[in-house]
Protein backbone atom coordinates (compact mmCIF):
# COMPACT_ATOMS: atom_id res chain seq x y z
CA UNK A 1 8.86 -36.08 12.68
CA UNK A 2 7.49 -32.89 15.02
CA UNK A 3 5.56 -30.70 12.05
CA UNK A 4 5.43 -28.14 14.23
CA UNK A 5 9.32 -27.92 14.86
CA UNK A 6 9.90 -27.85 10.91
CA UNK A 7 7.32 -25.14 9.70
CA UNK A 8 8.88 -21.51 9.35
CA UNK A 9 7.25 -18.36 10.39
CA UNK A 10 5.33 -17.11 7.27
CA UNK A 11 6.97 -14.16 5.32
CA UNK A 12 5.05 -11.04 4.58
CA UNK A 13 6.16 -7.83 2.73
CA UNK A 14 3.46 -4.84 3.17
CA UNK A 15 3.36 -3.10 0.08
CA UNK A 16 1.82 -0.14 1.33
CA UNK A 17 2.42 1.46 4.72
CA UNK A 18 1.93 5.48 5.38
CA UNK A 19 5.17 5.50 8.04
CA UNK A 20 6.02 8.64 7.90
CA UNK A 21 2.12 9.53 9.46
CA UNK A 22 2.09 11.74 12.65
CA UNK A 23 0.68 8.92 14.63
CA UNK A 24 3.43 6.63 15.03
CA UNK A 25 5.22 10.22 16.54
CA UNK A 26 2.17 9.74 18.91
CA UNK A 27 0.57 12.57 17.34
CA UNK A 28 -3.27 12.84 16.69
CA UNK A 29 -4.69 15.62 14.73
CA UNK A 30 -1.79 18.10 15.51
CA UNK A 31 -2.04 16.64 19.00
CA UNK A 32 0.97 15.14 20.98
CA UNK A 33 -0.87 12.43 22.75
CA UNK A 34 1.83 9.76 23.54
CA UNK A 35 5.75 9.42 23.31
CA UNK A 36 6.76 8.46 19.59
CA UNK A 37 6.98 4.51 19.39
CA UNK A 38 7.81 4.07 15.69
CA UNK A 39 11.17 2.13 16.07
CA UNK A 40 8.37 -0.07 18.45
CA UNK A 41 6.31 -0.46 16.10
CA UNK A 42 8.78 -1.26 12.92
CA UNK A 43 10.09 -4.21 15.62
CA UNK A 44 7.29 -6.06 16.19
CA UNK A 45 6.27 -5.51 12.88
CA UNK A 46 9.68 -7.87 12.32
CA UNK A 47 8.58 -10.28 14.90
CA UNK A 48 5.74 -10.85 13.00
CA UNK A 49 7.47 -11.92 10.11
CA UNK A 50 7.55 -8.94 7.97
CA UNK A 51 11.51 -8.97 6.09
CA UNK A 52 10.23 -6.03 3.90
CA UNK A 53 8.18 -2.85 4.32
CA UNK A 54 7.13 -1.00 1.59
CA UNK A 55 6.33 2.87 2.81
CA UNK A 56 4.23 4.93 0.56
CA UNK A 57 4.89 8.28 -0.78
CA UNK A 58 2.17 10.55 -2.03
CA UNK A 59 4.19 14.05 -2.97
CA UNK A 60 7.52 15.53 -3.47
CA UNK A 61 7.86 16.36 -0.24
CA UNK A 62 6.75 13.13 1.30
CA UNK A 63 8.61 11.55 -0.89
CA UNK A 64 11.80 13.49 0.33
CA UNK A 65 10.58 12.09 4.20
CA UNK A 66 9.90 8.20 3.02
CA UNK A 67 13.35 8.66 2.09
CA UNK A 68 15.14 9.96 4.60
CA UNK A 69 12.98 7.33 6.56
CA UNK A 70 13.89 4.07 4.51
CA UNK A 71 17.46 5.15 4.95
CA UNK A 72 17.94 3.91 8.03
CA UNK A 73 16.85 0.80 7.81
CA UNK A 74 17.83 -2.08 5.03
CA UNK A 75 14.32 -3.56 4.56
CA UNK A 76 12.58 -0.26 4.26
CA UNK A 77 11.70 0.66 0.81
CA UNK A 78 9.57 3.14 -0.91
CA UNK A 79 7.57 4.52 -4.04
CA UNK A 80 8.07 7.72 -5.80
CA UNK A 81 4.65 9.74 -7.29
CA UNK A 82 1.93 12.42 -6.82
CA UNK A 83 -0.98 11.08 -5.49
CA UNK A 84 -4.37 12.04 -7.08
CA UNK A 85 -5.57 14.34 -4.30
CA UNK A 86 -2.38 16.09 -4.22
CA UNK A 87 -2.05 16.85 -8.30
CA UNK A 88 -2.41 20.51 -7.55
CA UNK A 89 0.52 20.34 -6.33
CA UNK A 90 2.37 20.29 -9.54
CA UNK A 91 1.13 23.62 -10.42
CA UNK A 92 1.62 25.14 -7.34
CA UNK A 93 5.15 25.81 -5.80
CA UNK A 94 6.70 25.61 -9.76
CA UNK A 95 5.88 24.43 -13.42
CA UNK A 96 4.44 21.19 -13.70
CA UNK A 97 7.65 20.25 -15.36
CA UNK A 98 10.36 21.33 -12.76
CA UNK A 99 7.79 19.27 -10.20
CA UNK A 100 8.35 15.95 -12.46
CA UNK A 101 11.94 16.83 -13.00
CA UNK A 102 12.29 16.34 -9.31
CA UNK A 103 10.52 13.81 -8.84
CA UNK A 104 12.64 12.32 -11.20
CA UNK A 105 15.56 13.44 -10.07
CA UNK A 106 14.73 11.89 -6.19
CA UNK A 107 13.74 8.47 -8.09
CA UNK A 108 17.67 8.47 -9.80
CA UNK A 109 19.24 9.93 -6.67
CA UNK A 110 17.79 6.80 -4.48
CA UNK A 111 17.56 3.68 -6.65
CA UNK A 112 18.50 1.27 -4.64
CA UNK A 113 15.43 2.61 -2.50
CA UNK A 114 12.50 3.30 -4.58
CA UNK A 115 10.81 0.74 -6.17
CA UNK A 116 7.57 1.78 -7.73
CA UNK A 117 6.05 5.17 -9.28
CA UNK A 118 2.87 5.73 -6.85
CA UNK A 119 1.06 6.51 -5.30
CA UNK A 120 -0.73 7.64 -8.55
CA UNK A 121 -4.19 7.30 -9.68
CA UNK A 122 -7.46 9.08 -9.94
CA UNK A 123 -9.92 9.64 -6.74
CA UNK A 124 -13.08 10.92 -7.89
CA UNK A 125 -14.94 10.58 -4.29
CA UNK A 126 -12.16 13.68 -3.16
CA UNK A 127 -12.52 15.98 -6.14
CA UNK A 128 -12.80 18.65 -3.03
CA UNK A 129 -8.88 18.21 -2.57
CA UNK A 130 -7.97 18.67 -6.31
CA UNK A 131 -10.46 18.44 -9.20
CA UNK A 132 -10.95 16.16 -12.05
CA UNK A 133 -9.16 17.62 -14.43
CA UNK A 134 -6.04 17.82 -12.79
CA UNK A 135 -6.35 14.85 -11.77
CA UNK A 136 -6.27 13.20 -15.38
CA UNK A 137 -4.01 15.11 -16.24
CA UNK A 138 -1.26 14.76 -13.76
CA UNK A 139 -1.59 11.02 -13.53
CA UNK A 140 -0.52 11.05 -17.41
CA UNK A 141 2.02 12.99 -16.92
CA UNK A 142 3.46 10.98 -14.16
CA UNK A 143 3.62 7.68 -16.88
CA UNK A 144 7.04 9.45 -18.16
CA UNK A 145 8.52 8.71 -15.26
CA UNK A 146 7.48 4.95 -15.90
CA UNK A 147 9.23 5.66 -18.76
CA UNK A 148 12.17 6.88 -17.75
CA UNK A 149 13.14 4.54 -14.90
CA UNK A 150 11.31 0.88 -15.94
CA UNK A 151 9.62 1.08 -12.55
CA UNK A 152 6.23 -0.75 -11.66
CA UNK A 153 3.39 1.42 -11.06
CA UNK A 154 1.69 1.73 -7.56
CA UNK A 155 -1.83 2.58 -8.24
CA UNK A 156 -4.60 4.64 -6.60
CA UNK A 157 -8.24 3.96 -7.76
CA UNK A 158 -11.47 5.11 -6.11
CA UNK A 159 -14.73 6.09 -8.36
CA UNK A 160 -13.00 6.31 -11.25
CA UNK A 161 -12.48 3.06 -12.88
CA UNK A 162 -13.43 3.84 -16.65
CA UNK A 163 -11.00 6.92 -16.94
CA UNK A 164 -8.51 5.36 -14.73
CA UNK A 165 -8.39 2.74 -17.17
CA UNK A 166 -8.38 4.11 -20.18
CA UNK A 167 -5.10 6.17 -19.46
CA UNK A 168 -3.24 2.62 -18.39
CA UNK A 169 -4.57 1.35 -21.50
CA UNK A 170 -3.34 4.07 -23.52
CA UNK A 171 -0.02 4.60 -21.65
CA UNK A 172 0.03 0.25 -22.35
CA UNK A 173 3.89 0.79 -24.01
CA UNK A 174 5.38 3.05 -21.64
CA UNK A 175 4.29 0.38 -18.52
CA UNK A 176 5.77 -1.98 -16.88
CA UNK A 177 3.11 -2.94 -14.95
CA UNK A 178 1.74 -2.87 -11.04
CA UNK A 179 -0.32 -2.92 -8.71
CA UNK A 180 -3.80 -1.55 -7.99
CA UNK A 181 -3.35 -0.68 -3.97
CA UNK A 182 -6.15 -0.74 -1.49
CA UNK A 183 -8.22 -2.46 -4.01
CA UNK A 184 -12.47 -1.97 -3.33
CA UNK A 185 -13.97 -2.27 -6.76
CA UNK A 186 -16.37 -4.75 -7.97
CA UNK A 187 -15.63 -8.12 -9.09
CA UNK A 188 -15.83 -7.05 -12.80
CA UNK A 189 -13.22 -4.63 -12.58
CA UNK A 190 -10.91 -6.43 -10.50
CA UNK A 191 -11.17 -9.02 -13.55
CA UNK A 192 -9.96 -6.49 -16.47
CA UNK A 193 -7.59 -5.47 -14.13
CA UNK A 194 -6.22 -9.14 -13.88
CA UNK A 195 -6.44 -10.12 -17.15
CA UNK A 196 -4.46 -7.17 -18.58
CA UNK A 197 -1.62 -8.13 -15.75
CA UNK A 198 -1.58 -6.13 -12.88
CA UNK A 199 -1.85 -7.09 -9.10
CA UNK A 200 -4.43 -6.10 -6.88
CA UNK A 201 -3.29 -4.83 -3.05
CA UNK A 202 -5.42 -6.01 -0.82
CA UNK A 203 -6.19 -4.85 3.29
CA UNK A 204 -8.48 -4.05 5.80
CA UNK A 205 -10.48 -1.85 3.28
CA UNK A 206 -10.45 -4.21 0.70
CA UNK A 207 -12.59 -6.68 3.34
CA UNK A 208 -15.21 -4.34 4.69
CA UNK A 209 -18.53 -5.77 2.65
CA UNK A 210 -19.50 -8.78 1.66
CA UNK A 211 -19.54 -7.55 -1.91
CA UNK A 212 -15.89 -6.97 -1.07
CA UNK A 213 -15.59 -10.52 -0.27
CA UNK A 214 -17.11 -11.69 -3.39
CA UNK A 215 -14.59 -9.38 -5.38
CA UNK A 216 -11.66 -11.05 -3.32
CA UNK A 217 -12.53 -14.08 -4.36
CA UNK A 218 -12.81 -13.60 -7.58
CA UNK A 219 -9.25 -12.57 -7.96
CA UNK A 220 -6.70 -15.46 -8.27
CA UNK A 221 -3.95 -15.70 -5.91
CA UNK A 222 -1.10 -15.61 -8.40
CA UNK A 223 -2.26 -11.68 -8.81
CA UNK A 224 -2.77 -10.56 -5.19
CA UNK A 225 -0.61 -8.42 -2.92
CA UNK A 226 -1.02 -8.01 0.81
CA UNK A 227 -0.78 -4.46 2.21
CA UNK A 228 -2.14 -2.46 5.73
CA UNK A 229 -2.09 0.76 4.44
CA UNK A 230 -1.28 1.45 8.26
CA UNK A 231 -2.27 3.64 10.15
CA UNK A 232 -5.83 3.25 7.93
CA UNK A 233 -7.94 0.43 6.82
CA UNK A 234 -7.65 -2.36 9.50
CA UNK A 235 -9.97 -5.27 10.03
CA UNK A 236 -12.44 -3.49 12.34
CA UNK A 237 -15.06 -5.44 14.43
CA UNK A 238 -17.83 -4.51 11.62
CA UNK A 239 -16.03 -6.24 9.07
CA UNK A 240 -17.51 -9.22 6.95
CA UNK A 241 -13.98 -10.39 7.26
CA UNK A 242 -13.58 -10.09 10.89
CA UNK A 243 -15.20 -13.36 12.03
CA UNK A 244 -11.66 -15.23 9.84
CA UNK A 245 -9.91 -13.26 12.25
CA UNK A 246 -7.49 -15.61 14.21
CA UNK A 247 -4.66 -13.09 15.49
CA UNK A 248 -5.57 -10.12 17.61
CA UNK A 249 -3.22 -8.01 19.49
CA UNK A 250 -3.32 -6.26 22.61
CA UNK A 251 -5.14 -2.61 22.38
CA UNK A 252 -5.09 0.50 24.06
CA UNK A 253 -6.39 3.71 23.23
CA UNK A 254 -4.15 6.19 22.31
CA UNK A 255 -4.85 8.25 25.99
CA UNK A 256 -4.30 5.37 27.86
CA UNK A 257 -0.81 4.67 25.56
CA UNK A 258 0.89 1.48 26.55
CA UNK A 259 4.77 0.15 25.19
CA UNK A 260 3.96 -3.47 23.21
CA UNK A 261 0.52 -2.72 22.56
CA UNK A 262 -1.29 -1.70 19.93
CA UNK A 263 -3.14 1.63 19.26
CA UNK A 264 -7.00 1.74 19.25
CA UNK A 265 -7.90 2.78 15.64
CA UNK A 266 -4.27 3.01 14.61
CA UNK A 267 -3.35 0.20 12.21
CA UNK A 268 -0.06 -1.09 12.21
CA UNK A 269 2.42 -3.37 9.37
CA UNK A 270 1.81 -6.30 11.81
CA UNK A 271 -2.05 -6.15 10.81
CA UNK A 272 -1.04 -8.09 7.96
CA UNK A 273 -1.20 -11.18 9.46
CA UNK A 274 -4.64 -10.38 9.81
CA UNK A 275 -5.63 -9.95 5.89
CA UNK A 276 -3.94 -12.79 5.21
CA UNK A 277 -5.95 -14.47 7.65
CA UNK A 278 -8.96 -12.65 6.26
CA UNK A 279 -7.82 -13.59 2.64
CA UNK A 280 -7.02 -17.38 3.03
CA UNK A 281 -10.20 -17.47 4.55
CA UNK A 282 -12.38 -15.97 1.87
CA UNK A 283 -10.04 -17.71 -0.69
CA UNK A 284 -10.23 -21.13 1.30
CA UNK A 285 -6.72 -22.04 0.69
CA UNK A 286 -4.00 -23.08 3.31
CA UNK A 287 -2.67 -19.48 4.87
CA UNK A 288 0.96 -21.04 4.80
CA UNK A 289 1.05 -21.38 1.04
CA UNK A 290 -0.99 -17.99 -0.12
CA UNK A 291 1.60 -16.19 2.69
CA UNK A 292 4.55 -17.75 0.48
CA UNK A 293 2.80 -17.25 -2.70
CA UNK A 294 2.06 -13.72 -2.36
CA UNK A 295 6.11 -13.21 -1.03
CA UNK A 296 6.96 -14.08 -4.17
CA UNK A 297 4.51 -12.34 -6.28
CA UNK A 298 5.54 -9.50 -4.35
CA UNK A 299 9.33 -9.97 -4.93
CA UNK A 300 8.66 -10.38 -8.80
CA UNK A 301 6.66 -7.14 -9.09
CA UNK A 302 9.18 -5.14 -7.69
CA UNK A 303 12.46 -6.96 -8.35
CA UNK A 304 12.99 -7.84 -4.14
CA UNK A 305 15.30 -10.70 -3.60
């Protein structure tokens, strides 16, 4: 019997994709550099075998945008939260209550849409963009709307592991677990963060190092999540994780634009097949089975069929 004939096209789901960026509306720093090629983009992203994307929201108003975004389009989903560098936020336009009564009120508006509170966290290597104590103190206030709605939690980490930590652990009741996105901590934490149940997203930044390599494979595959983050953190050339590699695309830069290819330095949800590539590697397990293992985790986390 012809193996080849029988095996499907592996299934992906990227849980974390900033669509709603300027540069898939060919923009670049303010700059219209080439026609918008988004709907491009989102189809070969389903060539490649992605059924789901989910697209990240970091503040009310994007939040209102992944929204309007993910409306057009059945396997476009999204998360609902304040994202650590954008906390000031809650005290600026109203009172830090009206701000989490809408967000709120967008999560209950668009159910059938939004399925995780994020992107939420603590990001002590940009305290310039909104300072430490607003930080802590908007990413506890944003565990009531775990609360309120039973939804996973979609998690930002950077420099900050001990007081990012202790708020999950003393939130533990209100939780309903999560994921820790974009995931470039050290092998110890990605261990607590395992053993106390929550999934760790893994891409392009998660595979720069090979102390990032060590960390992946520490983590067992029952608790990781593929993401792109797109249009950040692909598997660049400098990579330790390059070299496992198999699948490249055609590139242009973004002057020299070109329809069906790719953008120099502008990541796309079809880089997934890449970390998985990267991860299977590093993991040295069969890419077939981690691809269908991590669908599922996936699905579980945040109830997909």
């Amino acid at each position: 019997e012809n193996k080849m004939a029988v095996a499907r096209m592996k299934r992906f789901i990227d849980i974390g994709a900033n669509l709603t960026d300027p540069m898939f509306q060919g923009k670049y720093h303010g700059k219209k550099v080439h026609q918008a090629d988004f709907d491009d983009v989102l189809q070969r992203s389903y060539d490649a075998g992605l059924t789901k994307i989910i697209v990240t929201g970091g503040s009310l108003k994007d939040c209102r945008k992944t929204l309007a975004l993910t409306s057009s389009d059945e396997r476009l989903y999204t998360t609902v939260g304040c994202h650590p560098t954008r906390c000031g936020e809650f005290e600026k336009a109203t009172e830090p209550d009206i701000y989490l009564k809408n967000l709120l009120e967008l999560i209950h508006n668009n159910r059938q849409k939004v399925v995780a509170i994020g992107e939420c966290g603590l990001d002590y290597d940009r305290l310039f963009f909104c300072e430490k104590e607003l930080q802590l103190k908007y990413f506890e206030l944003q565990m009531s709307l775990v609360e309120d709605t039973g939804l996973p939690l979609f998690l930002h980490c950077r420099n900050a592991f001990k007081d990012f930590f202790d708020v999950l652990t003393r939130n533990r009741g209100k939780l309903n677990g999560g994921v820790v996105h974009s995931f470039t901590g050290t092998i110890e934490e990605a261990k607590i963060f395992v053993e106390n149940g929550y999934f760790i997203g893994l891409n392009g930044c998660s595979l720069k190092t090979e102390d990032n390599l060590k960390a992946v494979q520490a983590i067992p595959t029952s608790k990781m999540l593929l993401e792109t983050d797109c249009p950040w953190c692909e598997i660049k050339p400098t990579h330790a994780s390059f070299q496992h590699v198999s699948t490249h695309f055609e590139i242009k830069k973004k002057e020299k634009w070109k329809k069906g290819c790719s953008v120099k330095g502008r990541c796309e949800p079809r880089n997934i097949v890449q970390v998985l590539e990267a991860v299977s590697a590093v993991k040295g397990v069969n890419s077939d089975e981690l691809a269908e293992e991590i669908y599922s985790n996936t699905c579980k986390l945040f109830k997909l069929s």
